[in-house]
C-alpha atoms as a PDB file:
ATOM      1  CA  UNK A   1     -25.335 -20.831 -17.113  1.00  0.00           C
ATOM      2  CA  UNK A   2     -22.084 -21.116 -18.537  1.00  0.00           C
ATOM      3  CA  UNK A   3     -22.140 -17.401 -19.766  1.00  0.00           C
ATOM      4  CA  UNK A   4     -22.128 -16.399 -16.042  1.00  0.00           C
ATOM      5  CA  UNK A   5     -19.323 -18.784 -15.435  1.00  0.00           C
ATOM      6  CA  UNK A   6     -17.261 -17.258 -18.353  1.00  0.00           C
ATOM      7  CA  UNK A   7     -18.444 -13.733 -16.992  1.00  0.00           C
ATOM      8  CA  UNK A   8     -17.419 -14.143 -13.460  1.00  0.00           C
ATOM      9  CA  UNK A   9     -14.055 -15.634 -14.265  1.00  0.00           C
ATOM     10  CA  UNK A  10     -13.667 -12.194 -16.949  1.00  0.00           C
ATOM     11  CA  UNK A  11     -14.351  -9.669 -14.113  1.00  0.00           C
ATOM     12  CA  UNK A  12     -12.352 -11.732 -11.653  1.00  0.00           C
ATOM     13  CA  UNK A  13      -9.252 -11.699 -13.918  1.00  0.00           C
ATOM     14  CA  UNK A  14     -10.539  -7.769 -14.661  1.00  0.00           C
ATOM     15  CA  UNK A  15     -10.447  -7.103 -11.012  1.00  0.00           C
ATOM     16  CA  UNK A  16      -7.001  -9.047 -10.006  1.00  0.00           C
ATOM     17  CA  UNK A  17      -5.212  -6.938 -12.964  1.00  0.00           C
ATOM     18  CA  UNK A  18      -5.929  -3.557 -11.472  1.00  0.00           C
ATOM     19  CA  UNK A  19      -5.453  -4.789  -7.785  1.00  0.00           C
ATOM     20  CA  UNK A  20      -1.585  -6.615  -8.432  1.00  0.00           C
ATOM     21  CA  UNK A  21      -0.022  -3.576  -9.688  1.00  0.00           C
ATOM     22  CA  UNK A  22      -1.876  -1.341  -6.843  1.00  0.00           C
ATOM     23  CA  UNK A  23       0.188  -3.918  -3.834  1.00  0.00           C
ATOM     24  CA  UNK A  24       3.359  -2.500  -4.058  1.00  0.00           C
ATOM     25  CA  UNK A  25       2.571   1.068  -4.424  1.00  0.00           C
ATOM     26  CA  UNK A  26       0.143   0.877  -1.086  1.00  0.00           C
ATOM     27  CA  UNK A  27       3.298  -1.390   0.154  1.00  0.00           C
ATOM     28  CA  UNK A  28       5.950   1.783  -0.464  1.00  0.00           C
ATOM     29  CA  UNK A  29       3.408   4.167   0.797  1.00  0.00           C
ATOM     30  CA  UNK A  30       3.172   2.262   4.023  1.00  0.00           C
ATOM     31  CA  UNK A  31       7.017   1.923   4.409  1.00  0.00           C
ATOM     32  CA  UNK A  32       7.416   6.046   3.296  1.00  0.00           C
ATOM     33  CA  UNK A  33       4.794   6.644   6.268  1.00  0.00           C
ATOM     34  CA  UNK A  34       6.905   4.587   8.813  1.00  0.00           C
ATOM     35  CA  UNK A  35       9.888   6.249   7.845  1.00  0.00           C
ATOM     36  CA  UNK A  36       8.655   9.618   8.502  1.00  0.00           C
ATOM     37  CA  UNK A  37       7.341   8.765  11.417  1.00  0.00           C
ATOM     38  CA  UNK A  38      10.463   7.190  12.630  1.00  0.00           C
ATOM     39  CA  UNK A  39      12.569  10.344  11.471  1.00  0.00           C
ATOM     40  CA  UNK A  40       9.744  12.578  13.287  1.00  0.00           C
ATOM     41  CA  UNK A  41      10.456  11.007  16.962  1.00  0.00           C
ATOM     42  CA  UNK A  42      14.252  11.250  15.631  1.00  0.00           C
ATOM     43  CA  UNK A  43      13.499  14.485  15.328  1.00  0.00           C
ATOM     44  CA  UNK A  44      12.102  14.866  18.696  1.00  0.00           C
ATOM     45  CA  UNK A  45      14.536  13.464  20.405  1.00  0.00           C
ATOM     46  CA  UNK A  46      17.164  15.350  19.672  1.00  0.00           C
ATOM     47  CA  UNK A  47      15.675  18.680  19.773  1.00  0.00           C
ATOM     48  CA  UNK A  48      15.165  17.465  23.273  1.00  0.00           C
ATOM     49  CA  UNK A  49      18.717  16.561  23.658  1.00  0.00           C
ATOM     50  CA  UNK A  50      19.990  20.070  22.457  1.00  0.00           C
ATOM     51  CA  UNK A  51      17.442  21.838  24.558  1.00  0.00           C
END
């Protein structure tokens, strides 16, 4: 029993280490998308205006 204890804490300490350094990337990724979005209807709207 304690060998599945020991095993679960191992992949759970396994599993945080690749998914902490991951968070900030997908974090940037999300902000990048927003901002090009937000610069796309910028976009818009002043081809609109010139038009």
């Amino acid at each position: 029993m304690k060998k599945c204890k020991y095993r679960m804490k191992f992949l759970l300490a396994v599993t945080l280490l690749i998914i902490i350094p991951l968070v900030p990337l997908t974090v940037s990724k999300i902000q990048n998308n927003q901002l090009i979005g937000h610069l796309q209807v910028e976009k818009i709207k002043n081809e609109r205006l010139d038009v």
